[in-house]
Protein backbone atom coordinates (compact mmCIF):
# COMPACT_ATOMS: atom_id res chain seq x y z
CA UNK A 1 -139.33 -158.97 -8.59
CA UNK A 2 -136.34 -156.70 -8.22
CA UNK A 3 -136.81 -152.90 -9.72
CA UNK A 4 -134.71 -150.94 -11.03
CA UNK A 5 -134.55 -146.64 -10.99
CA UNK A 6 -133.29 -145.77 -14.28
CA UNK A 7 -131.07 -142.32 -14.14
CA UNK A 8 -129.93 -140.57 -17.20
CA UNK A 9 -126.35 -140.48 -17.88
CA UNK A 10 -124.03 -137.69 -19.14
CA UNK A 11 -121.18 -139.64 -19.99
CA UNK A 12 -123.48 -140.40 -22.98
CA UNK A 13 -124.48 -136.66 -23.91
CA UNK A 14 -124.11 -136.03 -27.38
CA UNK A 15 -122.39 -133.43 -27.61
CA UNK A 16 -123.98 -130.08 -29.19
CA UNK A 17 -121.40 -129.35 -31.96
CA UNK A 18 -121.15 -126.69 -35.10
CA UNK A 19 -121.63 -129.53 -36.96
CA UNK A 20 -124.48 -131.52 -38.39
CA UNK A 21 -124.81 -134.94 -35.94
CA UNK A 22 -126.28 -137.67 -37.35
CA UNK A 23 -129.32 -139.08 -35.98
CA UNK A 24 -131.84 -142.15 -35.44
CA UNK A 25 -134.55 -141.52 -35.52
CA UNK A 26 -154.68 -141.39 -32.49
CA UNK A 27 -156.45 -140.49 -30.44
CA UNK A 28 -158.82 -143.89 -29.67
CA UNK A 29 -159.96 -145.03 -26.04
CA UNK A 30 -159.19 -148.81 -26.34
CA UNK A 31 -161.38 -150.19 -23.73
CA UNK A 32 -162.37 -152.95 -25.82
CA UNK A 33 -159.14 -154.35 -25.85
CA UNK A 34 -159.11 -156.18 -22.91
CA UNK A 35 -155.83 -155.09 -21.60
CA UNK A 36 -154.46 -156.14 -18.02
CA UNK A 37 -153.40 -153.35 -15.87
CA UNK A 38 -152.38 -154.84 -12.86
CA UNK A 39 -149.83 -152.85 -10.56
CA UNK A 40 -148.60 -152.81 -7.35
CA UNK A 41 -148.91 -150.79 -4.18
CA UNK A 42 -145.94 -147.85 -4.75
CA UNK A 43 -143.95 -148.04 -1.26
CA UNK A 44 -144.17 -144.70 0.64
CA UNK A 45 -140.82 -143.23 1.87
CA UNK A 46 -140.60 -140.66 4.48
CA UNK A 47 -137.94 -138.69 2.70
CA UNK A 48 -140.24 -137.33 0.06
CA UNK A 49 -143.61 -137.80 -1.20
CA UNK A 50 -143.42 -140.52 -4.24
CA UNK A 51 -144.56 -140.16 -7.56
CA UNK A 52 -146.24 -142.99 -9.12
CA UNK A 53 -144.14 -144.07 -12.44
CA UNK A 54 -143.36 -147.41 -14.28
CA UNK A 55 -139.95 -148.90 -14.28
CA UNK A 56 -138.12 -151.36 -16.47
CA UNK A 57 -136.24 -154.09 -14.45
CA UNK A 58 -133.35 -153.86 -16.87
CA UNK A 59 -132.82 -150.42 -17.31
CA UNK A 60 -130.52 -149.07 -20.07
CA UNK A 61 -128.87 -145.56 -20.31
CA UNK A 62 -126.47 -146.70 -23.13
CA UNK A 63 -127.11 -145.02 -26.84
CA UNK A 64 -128.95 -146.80 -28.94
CA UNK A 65 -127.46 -147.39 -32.44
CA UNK A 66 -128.47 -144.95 -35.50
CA UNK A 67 -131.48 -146.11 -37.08
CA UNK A 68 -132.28 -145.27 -41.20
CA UNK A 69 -134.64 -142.36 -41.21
CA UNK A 70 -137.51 -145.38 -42.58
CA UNK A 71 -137.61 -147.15 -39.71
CA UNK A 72 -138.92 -147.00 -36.68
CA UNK A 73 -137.67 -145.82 -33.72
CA UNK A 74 -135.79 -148.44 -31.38
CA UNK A 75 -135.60 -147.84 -27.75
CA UNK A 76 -135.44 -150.19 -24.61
CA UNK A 77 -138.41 -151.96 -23.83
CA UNK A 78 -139.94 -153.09 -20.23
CA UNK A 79 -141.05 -156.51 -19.95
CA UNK A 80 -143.05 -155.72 -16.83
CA UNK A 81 -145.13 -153.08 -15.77
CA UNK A 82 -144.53 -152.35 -11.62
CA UNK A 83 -145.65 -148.87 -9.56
CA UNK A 84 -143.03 -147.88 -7.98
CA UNK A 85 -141.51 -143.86 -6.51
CA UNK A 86 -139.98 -142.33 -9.23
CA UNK A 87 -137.76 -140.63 -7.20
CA UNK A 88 -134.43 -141.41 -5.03
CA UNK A 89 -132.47 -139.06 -3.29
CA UNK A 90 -130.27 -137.32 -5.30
CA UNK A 91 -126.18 -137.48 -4.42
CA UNK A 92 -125.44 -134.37 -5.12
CA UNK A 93 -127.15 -131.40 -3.45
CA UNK A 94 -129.94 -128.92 -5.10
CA UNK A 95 -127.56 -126.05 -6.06
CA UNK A 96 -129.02 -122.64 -4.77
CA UNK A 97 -131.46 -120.71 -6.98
CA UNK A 98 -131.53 -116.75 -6.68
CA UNK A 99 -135.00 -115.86 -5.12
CA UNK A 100 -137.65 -114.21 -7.78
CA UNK A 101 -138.52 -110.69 -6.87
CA UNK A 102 -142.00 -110.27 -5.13
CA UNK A 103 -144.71 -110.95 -7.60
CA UNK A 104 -142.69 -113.03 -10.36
CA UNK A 105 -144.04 -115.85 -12.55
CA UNK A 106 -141.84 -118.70 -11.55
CA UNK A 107 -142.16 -120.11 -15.04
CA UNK A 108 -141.20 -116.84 -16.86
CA UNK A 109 -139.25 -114.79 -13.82
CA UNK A 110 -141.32 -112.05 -15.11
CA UNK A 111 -143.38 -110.02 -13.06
CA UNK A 112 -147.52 -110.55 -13.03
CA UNK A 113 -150.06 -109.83 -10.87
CA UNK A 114 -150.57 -110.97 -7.99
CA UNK A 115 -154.50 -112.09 -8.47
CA UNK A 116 -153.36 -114.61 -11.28
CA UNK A 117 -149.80 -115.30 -9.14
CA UNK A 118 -151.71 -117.03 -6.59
CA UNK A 119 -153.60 -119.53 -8.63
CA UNK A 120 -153.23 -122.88 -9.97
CA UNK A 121 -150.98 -123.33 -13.66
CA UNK A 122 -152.79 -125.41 -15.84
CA UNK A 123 -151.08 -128.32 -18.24
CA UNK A 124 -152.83 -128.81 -21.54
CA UNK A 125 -152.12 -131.30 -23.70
CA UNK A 126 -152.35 -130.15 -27.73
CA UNK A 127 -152.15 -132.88 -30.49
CA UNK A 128 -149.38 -131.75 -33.14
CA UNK A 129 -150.72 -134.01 -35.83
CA UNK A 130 -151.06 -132.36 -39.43
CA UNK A 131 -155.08 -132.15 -39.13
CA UNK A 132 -154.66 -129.63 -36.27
CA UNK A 133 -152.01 -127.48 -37.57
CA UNK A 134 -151.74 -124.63 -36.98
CA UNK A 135 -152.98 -125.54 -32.87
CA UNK A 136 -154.55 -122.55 -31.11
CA UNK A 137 -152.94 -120.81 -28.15
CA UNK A 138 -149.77 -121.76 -27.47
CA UNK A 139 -148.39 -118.61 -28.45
CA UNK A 140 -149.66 -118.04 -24.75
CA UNK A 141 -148.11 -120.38 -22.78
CA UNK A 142 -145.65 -119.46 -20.37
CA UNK A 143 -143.75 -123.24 -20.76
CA UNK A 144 -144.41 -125.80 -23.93
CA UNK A 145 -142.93 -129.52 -22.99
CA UNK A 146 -142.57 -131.51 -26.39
CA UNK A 147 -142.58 -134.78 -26.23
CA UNK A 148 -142.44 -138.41 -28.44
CA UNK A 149 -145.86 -140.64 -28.52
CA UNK A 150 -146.00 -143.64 -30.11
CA UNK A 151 -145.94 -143.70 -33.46
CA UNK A 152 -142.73 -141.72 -33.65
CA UNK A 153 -145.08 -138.03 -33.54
CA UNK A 154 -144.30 -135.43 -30.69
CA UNK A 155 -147.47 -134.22 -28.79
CA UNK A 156 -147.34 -130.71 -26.65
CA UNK A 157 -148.25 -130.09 -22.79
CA UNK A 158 -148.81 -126.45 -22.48
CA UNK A 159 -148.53 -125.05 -19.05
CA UNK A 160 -150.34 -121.45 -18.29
CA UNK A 161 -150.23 -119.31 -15.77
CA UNK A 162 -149.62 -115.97 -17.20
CA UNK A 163 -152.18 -115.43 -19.75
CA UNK A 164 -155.81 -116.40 -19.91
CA UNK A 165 -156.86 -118.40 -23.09
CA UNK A 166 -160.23 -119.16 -23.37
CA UNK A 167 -158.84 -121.38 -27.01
CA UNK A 168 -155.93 -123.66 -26.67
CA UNK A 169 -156.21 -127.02 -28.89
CA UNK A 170 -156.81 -129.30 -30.52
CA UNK A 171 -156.87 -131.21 -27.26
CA UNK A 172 -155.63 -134.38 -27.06
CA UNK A 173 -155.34 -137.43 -24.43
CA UNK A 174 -152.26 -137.75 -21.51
CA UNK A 175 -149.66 -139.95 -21.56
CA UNK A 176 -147.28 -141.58 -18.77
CA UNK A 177 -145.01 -138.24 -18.85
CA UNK A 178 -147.93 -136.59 -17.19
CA UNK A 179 -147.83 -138.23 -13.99
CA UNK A 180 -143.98 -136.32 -13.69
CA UNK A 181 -144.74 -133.13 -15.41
CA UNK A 182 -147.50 -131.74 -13.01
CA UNK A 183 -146.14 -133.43 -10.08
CA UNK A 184 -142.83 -131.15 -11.02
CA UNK A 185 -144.84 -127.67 -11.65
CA UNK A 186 -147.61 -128.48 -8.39
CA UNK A 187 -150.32 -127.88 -11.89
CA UNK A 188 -153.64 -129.33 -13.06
CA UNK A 189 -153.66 -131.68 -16.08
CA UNK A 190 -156.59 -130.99 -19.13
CA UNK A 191 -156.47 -133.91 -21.58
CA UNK A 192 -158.49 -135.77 -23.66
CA UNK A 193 -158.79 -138.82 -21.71
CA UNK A 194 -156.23 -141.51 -21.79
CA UNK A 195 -155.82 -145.44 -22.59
CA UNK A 196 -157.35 -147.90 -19.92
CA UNK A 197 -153.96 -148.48 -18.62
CA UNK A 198 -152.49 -145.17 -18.20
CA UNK A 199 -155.79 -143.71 -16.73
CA UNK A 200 -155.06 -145.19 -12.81
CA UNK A 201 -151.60 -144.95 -13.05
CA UNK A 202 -152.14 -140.87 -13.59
CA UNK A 203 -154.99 -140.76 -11.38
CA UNK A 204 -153.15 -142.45 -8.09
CA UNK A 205 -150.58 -140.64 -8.79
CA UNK A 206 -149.56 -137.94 -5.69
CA UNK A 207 -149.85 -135.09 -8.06
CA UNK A 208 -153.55 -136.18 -8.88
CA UNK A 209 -154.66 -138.47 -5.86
CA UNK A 210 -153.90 -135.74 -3.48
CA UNK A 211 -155.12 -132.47 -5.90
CA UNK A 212 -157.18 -133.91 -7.30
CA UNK A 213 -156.71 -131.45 -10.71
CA UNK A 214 -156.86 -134.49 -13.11
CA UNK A 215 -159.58 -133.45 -16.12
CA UNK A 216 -160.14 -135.37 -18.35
CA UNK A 217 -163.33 -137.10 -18.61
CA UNK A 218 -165.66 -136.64 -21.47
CA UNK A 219 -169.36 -135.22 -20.75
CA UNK A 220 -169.04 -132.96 -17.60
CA UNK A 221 -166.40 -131.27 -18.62
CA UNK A 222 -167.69 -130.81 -22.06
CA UNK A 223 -169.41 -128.10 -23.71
CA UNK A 224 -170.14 -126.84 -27.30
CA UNK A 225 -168.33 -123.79 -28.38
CA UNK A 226 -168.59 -120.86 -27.45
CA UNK A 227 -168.31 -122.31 -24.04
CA UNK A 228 -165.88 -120.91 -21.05
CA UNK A 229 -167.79 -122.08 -18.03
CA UNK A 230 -166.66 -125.67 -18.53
CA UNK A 231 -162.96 -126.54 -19.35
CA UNK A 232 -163.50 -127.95 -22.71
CA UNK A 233 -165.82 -127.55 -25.72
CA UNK A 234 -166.85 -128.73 -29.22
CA UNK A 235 -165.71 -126.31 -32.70
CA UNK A 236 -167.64 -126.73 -35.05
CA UNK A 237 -164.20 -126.04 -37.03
CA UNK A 238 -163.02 -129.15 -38.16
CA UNK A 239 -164.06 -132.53 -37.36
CA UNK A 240 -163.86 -135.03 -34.46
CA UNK A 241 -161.64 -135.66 -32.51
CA UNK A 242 -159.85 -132.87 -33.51
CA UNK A 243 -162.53 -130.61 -33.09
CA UNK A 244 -161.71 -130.51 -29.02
CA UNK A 245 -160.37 -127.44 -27.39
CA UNK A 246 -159.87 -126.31 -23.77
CA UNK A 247 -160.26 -122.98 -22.05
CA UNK A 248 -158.30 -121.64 -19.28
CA UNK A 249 -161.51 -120.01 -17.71
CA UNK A 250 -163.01 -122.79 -17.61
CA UNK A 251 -160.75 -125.04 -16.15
CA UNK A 252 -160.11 -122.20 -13.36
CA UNK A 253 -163.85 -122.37 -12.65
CA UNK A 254 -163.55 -126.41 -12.28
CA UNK A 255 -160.76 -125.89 -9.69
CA UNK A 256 -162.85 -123.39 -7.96
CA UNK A 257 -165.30 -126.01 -7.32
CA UNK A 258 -162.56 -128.24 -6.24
CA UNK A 259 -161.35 -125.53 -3.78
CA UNK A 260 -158.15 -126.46 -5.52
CA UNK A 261 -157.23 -123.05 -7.72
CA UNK A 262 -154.35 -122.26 -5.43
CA UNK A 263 -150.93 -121.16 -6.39
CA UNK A 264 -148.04 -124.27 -7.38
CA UNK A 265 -145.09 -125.30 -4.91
CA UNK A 266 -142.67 -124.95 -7.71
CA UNK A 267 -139.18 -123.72 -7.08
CA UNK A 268 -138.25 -121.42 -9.30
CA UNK A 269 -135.87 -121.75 -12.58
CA UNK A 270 -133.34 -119.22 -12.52
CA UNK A 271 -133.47 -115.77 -14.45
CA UNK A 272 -131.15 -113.06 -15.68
CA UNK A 273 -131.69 -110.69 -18.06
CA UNK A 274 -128.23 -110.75 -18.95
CA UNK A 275 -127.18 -112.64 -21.70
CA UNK A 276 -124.17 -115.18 -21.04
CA UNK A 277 -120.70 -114.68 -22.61
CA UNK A 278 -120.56 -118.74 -21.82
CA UNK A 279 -121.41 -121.31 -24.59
CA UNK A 280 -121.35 -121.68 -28.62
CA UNK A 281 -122.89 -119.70 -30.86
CA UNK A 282 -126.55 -121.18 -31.41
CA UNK A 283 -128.58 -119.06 -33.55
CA UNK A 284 -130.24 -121.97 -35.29
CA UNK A 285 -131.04 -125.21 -33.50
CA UNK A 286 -132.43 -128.12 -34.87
CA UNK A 287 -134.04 -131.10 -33.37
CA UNK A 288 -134.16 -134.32 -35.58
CA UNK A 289 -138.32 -135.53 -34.88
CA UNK A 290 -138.69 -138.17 -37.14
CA UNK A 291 -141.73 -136.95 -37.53
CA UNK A 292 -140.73 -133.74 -39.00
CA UNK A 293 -137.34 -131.74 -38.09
CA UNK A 294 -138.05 -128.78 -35.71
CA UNK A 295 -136.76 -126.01 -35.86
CA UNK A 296 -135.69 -122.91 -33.80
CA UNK A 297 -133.73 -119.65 -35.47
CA UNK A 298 -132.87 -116.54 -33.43
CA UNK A 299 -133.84 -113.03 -34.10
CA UNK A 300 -131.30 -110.88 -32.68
CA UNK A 301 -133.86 -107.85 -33.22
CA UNK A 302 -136.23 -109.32 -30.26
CA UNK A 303 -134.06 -111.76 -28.81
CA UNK A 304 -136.39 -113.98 -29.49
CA UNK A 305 -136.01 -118.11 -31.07
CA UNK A 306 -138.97 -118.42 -33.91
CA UNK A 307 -140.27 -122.44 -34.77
CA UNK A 308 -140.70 -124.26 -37.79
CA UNK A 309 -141.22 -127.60 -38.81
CA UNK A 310 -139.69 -128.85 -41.69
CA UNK A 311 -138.73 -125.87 -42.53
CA UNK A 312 -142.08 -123.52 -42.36
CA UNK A 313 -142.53 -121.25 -40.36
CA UNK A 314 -145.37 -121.95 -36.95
CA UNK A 315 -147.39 -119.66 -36.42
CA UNK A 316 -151.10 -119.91 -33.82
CA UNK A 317 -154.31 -120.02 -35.45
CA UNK A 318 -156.05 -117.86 -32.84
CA UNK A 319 -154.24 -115.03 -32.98
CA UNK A 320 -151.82 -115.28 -36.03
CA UNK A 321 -148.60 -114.85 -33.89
CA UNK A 322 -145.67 -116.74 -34.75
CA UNK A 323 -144.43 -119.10 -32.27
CA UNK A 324 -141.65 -117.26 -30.06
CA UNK A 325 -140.12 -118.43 -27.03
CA UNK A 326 -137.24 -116.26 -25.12
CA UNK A 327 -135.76 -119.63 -24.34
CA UNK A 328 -134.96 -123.24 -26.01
CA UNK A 329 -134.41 -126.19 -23.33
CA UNK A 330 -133.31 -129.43 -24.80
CA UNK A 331 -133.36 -132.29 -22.64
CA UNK A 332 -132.02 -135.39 -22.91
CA UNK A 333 -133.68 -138.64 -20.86
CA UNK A 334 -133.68 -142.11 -21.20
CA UNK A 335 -136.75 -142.95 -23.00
CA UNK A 336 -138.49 -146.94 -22.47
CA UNK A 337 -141.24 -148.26 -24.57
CA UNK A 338 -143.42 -150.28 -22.03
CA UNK A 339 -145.81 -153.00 -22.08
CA UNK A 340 -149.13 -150.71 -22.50
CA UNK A 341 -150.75 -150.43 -25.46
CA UNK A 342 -152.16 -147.17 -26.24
CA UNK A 343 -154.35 -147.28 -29.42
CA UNK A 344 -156.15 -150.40 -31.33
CA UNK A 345 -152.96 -150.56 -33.72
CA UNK A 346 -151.26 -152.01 -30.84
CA UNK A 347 -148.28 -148.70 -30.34
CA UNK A 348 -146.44 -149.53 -26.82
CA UNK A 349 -146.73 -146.34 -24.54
CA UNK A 350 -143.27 -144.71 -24.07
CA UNK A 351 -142.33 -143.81 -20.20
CA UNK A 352 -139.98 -140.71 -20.62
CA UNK A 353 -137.69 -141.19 -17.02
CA UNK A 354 -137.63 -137.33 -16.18
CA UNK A 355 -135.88 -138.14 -12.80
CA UNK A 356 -132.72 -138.30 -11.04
CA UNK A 357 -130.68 -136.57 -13.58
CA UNK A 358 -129.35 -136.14 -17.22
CA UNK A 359 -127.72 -133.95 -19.50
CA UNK A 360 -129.33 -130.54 -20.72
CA UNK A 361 -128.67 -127.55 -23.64
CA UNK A 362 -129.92 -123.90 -22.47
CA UNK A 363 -130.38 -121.90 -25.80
CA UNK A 364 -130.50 -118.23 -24.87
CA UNK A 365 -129.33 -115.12 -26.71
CA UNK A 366 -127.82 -116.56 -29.24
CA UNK A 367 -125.80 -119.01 -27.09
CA UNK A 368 -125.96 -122.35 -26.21
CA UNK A 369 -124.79 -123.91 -22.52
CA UNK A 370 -124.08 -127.16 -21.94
CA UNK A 371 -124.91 -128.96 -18.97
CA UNK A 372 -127.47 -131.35 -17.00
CA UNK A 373 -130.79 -131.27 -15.39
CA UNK A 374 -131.50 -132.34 -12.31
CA UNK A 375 -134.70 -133.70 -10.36
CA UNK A 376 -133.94 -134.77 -6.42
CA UNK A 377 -136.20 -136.08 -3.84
CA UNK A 378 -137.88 -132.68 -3.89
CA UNK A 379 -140.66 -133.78 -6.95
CA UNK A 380 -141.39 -129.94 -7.28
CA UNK A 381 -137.19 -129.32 -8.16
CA UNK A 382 -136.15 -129.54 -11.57
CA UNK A 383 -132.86 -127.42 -12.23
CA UNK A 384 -130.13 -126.66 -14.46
CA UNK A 385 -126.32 -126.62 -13.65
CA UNK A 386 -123.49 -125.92 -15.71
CA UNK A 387 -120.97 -128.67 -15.78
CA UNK A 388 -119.11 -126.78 -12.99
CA UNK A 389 -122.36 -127.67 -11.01
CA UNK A 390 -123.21 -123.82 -11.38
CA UNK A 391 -127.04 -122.66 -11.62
CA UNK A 392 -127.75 -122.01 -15.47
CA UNK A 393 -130.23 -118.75 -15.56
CA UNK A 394 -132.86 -118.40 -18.07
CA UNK A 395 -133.88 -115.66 -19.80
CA UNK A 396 -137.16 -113.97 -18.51
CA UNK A 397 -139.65 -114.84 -20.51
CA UNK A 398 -141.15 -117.53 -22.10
CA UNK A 399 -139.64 -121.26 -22.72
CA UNK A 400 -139.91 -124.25 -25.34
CA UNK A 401 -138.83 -127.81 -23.72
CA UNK A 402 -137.63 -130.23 -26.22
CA UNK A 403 -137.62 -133.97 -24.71
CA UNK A 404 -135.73 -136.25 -26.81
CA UNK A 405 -134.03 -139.29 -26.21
CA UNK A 406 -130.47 -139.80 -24.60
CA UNK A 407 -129.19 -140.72 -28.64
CA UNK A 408 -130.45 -137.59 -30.61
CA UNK A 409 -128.35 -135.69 -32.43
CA UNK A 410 -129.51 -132.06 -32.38
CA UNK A 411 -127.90 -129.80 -34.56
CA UNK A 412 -126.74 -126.28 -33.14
CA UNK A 413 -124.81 -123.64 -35.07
């Protein structure tokens, strides 16, 4: 069977505009369904370590059309499921990225110490379902990646480094995009669990097989609150399985016992504290969820981009701090519903194709720069150029990435 790598394409950015675009667009273990998972052997290349992804033999990178906001949301769809590197060698070259004074986060390009420097980030994922809203602790996460489920709702990976948070939650299960995302940031995954399907496909991953820093089973790494010595515990809160929160203690202690709490491989983003003269004006940005708009509006007082959804304001239930970030990273990927079914409804798992390369929007200061992301043989790179192929430099500080797929219209003005 022939495969196909599926790479974004920026001929087909839309376009971030001062004007409105138009736009398309639980947890349950499902052993008992019986699902086949078979897979092949991914090929090793001696050019790069592979990550283990699942490819559509007829790829598409074209738009989809608009869809009414009462139905749901089209995208292509595999009709096989294959194991294959999700990574090719890139034709253009990594551009150069400014070296981090000594001591710097390379998430936030602010300076920490060195204790927590040289340890292992930690991905959680956080449901963003109504029951658990407002989540705990992501108001402490040095990078939030948002990102479609099926069922048209967005669910969170929170990556921390910085800060630790012995609350972060509700937790909720991984999905195919976290076989790329810790692969990218060298991190440990806390989730949930996951479907029957997805579960080997994350586990023989190279981010996981070799790490080991996949956790995610239920009983031994479960506790009742209050509980920091194992990664996750019961609150006696709410109900289940929303009840489910993790601890960045506790999953530091697991690595320990792994002897695998050792600092990530990640080349750093860019940073520069000075704001860029380049770009439109983007001091409210809104992305088009069809599960409820999000959105971001800038405070010119902190330099700061505050979220809402539909309109109200976010704020985290631990601590009562409004959701902040110093930076707003939209990024645009082809998105493919596959043939694995997720829940007992029957919902198709969506692969999210962060490789190769596509077309980004940096919101920073009150500006927002066009241009595309890249992700090369190197798994740990993922950069941003300009469209003059120029390094695009964050703000120091904290960051919010917004996946969506290659036909969203999001709104910046």
């Amino acid at each position: 069977m022939n495969l196909f790598l599926c790479r974004s394409n920026s001929a087909h950015h839309p376009r971030l505009t001062r004007r409105k675009v138009s736009t398309p667009v639980t947890f349950a273990l499902v052993a008992m369904l019986g699902m086949s998972c078979a897979r092949e052997t991914p090929p090793v290349s001696p050019t790069f370590q592979p990550v283990v992804t699942i490819l559509t033999p007829q790829p598409t990178t074209a738009p989809v059309a608009a869809q009414p906001t009462n139905t749901p949301l089209v995208l292509p769809t595999a009709t096989s499921i294959n194991v294959q590197a999700s990574l090719a060698p890139s034709p253009t070259p990594t551009p150069n990225i400014p070296a981090l004074p000594e001591n710097a986060n390379p998430f936030t390009g602010l300076p920490m110490d060195s204790a927590k420097l040289n340890r292992r980030p930690v991905f959680i994922k956080v449901a963003n379902t109504a029951e658990v809203r407002p989540q705990s602790g992501l108001s402490g996460a040095d990078v939030v990646f948002e990102h479609l489920t099926e069922g048209d709702i967005t669910r969170f990976a929170a990556l921390f480094l910085t800060n630790d948070v012995n609350k972060i939650g509700s937790v909720r299960s991984c999905r195919l995009i976290d076989v790329e995302l810790p692969a990218i940031f060298d991190a440990a995954l806390v989730c949930s669990g996951t479907s029957p399907c997805v579960k080997p496909i994350i586990r023989d991953s190279i981010a996981h097989k070799d790490n080991r820093t996949m956790i995610s089973d239920f009983g031994p790494y479960e506790c009742l609150s209050p509980c920091t010595s194992l990664p996750m515990f019961r609150s006696d809160e709410t109900v289940a399985p929303h009840n489910l929160f993790a601890s960045t203690t506790g999953a530091r202690k697991e690595l320990d016992s792994r002897k695998k709490n050792d600092p990530s491989k990640f080349r750093s983003w860019s940073f520069n504290a000075t704001a860029p003269t380049a770009g439109i004006a983007a001091n409210q940005v809104s992305i088009p969820y069809r599960s409820g708009t999000v959105g971001w509006s800038y405070n010119a007082s902190n330099g700061l981009y505050a979220r809402s959804l539909q309109g109200v304001a976010q704020t985290d239930r631990a601590n009562g701090k409004a959701i902040a970030v110093a930076n707003v990273i939209v990024v645009y990927a082809n998105h493919v519903f596959t043939d694995i079914v997720e829940d007992a409804t029957g919902a198709k798992s969506i692969q999210i194709q962060l490789w190769g390369q596509g077309p980004v929007t940096i919101v920073r200061d009150g500006k927002a720069i066009d241009g595309q992301w890249k992700r090369t043989a190197n798994q740990s790179d993922f950069v941003f150029v300009d469209n003059n192929g120029t390094t695009i430099s964050l703000k120091p500080g904290n960051a919010w990435v917004q996946l969506v797929p290659l036909n969203y219209g999001v709104t910046v003005k």
